[in-house]
C-alpha atoms as a PDB file:
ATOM      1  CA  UNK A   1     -26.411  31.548  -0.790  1.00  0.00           C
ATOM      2  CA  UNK A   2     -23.449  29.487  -2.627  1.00  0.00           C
ATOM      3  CA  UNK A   3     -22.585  28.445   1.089  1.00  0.00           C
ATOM      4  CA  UNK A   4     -25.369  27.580   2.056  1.00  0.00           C
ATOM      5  CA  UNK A   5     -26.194  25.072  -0.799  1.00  0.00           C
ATOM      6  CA  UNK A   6     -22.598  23.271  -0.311  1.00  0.00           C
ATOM      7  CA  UNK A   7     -23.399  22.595   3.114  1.00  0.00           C
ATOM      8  CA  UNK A   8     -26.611  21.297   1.831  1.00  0.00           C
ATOM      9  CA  UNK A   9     -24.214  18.819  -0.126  1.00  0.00           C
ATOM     10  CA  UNK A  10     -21.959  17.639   2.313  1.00  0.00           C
ATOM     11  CA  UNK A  11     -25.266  17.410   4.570  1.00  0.00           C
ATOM     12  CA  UNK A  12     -27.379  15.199   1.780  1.00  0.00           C
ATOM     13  CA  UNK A  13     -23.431  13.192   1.474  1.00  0.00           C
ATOM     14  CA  UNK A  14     -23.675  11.971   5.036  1.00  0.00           C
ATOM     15  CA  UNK A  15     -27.118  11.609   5.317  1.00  0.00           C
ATOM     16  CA  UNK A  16     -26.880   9.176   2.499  1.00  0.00           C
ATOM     17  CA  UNK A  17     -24.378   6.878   4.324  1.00  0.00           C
ATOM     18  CA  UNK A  18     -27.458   6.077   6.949  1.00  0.00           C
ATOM     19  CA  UNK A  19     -30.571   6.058   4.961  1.00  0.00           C
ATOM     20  CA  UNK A  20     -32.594   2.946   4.238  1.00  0.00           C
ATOM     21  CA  UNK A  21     -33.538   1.332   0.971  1.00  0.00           C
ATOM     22  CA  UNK A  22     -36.305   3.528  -0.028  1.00  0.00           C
ATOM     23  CA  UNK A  23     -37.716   6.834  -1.490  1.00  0.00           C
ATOM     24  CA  UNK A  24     -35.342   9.102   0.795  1.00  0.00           C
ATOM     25  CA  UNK A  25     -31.801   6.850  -0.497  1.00  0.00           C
ATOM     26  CA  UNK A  26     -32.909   7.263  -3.692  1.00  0.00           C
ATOM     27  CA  UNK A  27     -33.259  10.736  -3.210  1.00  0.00           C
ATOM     28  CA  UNK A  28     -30.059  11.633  -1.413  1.00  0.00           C
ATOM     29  CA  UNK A  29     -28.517   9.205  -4.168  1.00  0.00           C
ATOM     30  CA  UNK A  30     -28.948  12.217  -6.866  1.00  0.00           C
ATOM     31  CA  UNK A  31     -25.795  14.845  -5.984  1.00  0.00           C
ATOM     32  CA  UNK A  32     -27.009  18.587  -6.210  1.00  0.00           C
ATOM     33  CA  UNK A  33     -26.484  20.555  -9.332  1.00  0.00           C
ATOM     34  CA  UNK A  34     -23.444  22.107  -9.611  1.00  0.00           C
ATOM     35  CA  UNK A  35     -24.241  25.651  -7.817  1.00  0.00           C
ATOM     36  CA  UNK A  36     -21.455  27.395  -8.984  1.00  0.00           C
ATOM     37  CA  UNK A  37     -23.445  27.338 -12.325  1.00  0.00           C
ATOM     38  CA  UNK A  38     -25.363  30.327 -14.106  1.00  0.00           C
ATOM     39  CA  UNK A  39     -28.878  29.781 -12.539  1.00  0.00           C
ATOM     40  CA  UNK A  40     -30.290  28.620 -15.597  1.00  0.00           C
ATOM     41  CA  UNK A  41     -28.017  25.745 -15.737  1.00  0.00           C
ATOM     42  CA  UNK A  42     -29.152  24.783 -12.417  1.00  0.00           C
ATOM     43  CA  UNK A  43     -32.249  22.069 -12.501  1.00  0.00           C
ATOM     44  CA  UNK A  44     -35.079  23.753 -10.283  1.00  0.00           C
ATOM     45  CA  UNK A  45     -38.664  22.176  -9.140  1.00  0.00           C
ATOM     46  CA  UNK A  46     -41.492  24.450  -8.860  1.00  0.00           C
ATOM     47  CA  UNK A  47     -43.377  23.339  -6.025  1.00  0.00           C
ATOM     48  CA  UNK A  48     -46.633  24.201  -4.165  1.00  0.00           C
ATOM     49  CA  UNK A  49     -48.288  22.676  -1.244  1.00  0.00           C
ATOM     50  CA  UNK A  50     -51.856  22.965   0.079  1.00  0.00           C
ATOM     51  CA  UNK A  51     -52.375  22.617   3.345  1.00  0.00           C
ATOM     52  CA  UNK A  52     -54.463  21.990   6.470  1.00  0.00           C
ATOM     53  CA  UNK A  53     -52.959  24.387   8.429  1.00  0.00           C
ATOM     54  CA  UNK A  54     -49.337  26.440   8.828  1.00  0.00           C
ATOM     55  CA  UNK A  55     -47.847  23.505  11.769  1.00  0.00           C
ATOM     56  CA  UNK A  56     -46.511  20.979  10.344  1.00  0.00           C
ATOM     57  CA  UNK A  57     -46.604  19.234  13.798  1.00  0.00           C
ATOM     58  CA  UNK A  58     -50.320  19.042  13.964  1.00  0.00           C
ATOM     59  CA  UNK A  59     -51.618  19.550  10.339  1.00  0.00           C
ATOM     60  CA  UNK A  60     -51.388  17.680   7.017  1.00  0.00           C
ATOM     61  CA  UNK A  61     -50.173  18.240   3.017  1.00  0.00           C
ATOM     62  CA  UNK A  62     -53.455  18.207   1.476  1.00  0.00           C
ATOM     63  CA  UNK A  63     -52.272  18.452  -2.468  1.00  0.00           C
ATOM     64  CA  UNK A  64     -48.895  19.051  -4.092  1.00  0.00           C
ATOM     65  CA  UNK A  65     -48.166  20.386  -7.793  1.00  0.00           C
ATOM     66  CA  UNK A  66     -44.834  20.665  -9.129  1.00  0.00           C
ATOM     67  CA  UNK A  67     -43.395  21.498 -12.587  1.00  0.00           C
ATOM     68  CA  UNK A  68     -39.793  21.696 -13.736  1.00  0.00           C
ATOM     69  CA  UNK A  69     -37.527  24.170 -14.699  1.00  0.00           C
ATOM     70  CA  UNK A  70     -35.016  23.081 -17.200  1.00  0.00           C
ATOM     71  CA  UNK A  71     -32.747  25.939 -18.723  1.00  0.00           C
ATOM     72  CA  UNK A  72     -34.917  28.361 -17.578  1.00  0.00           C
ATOM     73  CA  UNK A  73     -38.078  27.235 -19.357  1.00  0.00           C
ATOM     74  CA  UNK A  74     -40.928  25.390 -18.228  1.00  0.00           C
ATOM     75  CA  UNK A  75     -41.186  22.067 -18.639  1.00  0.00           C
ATOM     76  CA  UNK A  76     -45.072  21.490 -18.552  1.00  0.00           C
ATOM     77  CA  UNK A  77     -44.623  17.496 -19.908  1.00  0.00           C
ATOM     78  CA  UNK A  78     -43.610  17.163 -15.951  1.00  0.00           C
ATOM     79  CA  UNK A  79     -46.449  19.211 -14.328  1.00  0.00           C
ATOM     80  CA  UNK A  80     -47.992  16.648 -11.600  1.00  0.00           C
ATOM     81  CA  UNK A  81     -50.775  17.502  -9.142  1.00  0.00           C
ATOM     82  CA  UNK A  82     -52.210  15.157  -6.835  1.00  0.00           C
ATOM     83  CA  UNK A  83     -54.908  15.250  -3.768  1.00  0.00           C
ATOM     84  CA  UNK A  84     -53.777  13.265  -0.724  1.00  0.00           C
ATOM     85  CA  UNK A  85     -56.691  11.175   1.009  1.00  0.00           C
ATOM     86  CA  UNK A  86     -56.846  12.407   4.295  1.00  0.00           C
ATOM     87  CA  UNK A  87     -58.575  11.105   7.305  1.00  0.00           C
ATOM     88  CA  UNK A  88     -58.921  14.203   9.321  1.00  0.00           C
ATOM     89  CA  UNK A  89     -62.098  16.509   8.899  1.00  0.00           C
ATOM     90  CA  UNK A  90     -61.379  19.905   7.420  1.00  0.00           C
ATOM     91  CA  UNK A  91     -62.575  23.153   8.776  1.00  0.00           C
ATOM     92  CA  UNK A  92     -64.309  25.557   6.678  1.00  0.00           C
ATOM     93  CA  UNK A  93     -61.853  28.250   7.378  1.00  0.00           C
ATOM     94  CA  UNK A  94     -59.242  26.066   5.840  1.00  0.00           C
ATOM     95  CA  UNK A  95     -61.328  24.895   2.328  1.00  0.00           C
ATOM     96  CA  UNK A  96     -62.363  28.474   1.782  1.00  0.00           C
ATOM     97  CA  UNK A  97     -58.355  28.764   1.161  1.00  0.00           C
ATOM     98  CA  UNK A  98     -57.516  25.753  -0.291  1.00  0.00           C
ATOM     99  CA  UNK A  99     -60.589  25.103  -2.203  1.00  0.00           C
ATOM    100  CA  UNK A 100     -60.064  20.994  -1.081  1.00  0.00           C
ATOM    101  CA  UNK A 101     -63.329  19.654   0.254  1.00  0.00           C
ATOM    102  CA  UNK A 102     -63.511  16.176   2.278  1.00  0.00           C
ATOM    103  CA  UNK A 103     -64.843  14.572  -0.113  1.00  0.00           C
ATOM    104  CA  UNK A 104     -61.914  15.341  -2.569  1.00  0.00           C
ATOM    105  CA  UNK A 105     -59.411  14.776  -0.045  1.00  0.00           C
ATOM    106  CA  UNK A 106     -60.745  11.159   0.622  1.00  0.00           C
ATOM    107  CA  UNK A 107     -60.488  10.304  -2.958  1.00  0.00           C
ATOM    108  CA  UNK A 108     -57.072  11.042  -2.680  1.00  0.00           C
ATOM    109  CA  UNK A 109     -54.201   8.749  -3.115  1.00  0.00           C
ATOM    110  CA  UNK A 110     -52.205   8.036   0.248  1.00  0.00           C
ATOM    111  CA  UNK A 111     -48.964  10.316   1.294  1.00  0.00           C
ATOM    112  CA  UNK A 112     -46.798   7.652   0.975  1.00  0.00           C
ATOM    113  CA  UNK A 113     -47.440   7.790  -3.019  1.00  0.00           C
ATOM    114  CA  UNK A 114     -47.448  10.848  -3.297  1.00  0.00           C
ATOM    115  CA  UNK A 115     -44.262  11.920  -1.497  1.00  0.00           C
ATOM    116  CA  UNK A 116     -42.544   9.293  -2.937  1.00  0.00           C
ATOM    117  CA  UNK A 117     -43.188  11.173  -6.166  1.00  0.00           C
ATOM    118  CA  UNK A 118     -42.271  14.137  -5.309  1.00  0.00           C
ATOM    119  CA  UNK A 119     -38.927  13.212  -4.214  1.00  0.00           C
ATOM    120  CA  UNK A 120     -37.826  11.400  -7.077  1.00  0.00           C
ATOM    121  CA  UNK A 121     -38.634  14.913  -8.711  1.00  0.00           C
ATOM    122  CA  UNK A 122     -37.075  16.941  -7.021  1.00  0.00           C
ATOM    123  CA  UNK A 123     -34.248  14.882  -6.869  1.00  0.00           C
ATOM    124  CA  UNK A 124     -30.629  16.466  -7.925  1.00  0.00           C
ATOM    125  CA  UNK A 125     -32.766  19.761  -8.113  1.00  0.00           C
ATOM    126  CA  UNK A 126     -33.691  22.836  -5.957  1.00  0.00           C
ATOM    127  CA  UNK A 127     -36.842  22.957  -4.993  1.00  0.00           C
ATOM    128  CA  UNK A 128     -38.459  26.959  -5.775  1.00  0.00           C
ATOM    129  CA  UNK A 129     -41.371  27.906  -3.923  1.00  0.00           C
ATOM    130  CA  UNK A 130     -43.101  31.005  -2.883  1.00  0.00           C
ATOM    131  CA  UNK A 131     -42.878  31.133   1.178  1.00  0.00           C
ATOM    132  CA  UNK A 132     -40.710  28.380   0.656  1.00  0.00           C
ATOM    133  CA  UNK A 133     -40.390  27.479   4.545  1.00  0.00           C
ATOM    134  CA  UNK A 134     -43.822  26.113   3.986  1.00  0.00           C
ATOM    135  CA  UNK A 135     -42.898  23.658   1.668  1.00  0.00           C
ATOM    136  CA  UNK A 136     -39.062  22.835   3.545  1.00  0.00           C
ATOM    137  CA  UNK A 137     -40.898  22.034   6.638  1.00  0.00           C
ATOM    138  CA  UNK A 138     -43.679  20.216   5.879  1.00  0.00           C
ATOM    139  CA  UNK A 139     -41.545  17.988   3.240  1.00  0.00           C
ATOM    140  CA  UNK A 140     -39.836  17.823   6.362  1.00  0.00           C
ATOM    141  CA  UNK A 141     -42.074  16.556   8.360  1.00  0.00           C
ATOM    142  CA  UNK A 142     -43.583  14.309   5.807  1.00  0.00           C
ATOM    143  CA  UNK A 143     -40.149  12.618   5.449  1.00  0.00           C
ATOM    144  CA  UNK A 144     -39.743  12.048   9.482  1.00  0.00           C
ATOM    145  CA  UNK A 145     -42.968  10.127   9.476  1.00  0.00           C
ATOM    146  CA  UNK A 146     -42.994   7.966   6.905  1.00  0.00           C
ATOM    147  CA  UNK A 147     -39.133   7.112   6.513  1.00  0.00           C
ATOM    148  CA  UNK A 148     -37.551   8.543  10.046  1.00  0.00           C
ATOM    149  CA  UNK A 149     -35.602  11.063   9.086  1.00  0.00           C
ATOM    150  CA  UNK A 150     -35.676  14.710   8.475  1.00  0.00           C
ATOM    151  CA  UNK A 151     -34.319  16.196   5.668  1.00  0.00           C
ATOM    152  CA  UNK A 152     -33.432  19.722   4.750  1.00  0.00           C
ATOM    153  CA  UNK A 153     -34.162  20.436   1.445  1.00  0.00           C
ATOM    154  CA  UNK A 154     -32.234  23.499  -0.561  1.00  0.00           C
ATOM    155  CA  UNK A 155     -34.710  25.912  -1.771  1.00  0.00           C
ATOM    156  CA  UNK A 156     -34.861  29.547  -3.456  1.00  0.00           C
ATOM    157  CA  UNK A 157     -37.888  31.311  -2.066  1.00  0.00           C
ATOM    158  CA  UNK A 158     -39.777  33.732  -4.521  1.00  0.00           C
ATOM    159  CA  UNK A 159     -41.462  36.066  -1.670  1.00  0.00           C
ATOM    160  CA  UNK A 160     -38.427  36.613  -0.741  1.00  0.00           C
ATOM    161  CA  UNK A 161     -36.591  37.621  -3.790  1.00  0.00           C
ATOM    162  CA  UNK A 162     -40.134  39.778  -4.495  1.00  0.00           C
ATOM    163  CA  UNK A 163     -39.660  41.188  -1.215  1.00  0.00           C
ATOM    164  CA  UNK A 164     -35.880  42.354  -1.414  1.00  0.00           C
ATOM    165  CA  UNK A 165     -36.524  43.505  -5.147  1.00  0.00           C
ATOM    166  CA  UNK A 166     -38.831  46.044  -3.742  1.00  0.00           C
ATOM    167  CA  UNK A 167     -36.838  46.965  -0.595  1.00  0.00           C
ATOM    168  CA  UNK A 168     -34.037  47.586  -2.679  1.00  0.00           C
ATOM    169  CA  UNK A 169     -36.285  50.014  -4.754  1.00  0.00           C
ATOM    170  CA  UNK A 170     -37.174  51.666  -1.913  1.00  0.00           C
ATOM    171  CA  UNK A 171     -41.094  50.697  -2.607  1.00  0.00           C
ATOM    172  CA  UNK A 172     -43.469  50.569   0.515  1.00  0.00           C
ATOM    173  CA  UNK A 173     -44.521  47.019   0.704  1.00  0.00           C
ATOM    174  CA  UNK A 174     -48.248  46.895   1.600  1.00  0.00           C
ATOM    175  CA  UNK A 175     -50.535  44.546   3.486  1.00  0.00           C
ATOM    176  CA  UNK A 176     -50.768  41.532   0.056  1.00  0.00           C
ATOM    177  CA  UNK A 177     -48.318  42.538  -1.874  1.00  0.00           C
ATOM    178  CA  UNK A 178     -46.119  39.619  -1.739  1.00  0.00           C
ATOM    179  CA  UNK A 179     -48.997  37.378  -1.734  1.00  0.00           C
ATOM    180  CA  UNK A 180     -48.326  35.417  -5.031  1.00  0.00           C
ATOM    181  CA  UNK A 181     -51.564  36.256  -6.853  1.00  0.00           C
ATOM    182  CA  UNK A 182     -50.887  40.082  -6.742  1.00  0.00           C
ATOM    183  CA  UNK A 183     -47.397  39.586  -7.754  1.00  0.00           C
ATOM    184  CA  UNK A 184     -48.792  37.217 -10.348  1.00  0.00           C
ATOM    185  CA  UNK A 185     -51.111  40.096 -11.785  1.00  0.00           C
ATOM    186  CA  UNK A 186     -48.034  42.557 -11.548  1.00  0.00           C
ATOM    187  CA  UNK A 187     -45.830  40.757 -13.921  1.00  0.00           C
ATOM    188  CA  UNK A 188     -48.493  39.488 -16.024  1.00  0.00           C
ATOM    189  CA  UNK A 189     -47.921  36.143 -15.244  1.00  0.00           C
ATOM    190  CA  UNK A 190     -50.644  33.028 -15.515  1.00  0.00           C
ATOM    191  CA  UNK A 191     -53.655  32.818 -12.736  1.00  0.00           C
ATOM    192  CA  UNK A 192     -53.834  29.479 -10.404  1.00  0.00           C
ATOM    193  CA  UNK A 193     -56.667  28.803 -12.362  1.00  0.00           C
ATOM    194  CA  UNK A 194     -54.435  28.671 -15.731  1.00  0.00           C
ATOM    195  CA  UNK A 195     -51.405  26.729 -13.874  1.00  0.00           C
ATOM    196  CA  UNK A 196     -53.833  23.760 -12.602  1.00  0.00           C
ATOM    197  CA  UNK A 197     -55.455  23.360 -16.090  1.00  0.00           C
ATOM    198  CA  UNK A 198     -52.305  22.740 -17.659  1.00  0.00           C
ATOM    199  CA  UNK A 199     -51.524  20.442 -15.145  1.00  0.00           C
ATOM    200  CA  UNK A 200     -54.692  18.572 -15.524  1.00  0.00           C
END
């Protein structure tokens, strides 16, 4: 993994010698934490997307909520969530997911905003998500769009660490159990519903 995040530096190094003056400079501006660190000395962002869809080619970010994870505790004075308005018509197999009706979604503030944000959080940190490739790509996407390039963003993914925790136990992993609000319940951790009133 190591390996893998010092590419990710010399990558974010030589992406920085092309990048505009902007959101994404100021971003690849911030080195990476020093990995060779105890993880708890390591600056993370806890981040969740909603979205319209799982392609990033053809579908949208619809909200993002992030806290950060300082020393391995919380730090809920830099919880954010925001909507992003959103032109495009949502179907209703989508909101019964999300929860994000049109009308919330149009009284959202624009992607640019928003993503601009989020980068200058999760600068100099590593971004922790749960199906992180979610998150990578879409960011991804996001970033090609509205800036022209596509970044690759260092991540530690939670369904997977769930998922070789209980491989390595020799449990039989059944249809949900990696979804996050069964391991949630499993480990006695707070609901969505708990998470998005503290960040409100």
């Amino acid at each position: 993994m190591f390996d893998f995040l010092f590419s990710a530096e010399n990558r974010r190094k030589k992406l920085l010698e092309s990048a505009a003056e902007g959101p994404v400079k100021q971003y690849l501006s911030v080195p990476l934490p020093d990995l060779r660190s105890d993880i708890h000395a390591v600056p993370l962002l806890a981040l969740d997307f909603e979205t319209s869809g799982l392609k990033p080619s053809s579908d949208c970010i619809l909200s993002v909520g992030y806290v950060a994870v300082n020393g391995g505790e919380i730090s809920l004075s830099t919880a954010c969530h925001q909507l992003i308005k959103s032109s495009k018509a949502l179907t209703e197999e989508s909101v019964v997911i999300h929860k994000i009706t049109d009308d919330a979604s149009a009284a959202g503030e624009s992607i640019e905003a928003v993503i601009g944000n989020l980068l200058q959080a999760l600068a100099g940190k590593v971004m922790v998500a749960h199906n992180a490739k979610i998150e990578t790509t879409f960011l991804a996407q996001a970033c090609k769009k509205l800036y022209g390039m596509s970044l690759h963003f260092p991540a530690i993914d939670t369904m997977l660490i769930a998922k070789r925790w209980l491989e390595r136990r020799n449990k039989e992993i059944g249809q949900g159990d990696l979804r996050l609000f069964n391991l949630r319940k499993q480990y006695g951790l707070p609901t969505c519903l708990c998470i998005r009133h503290i960040m409100h």
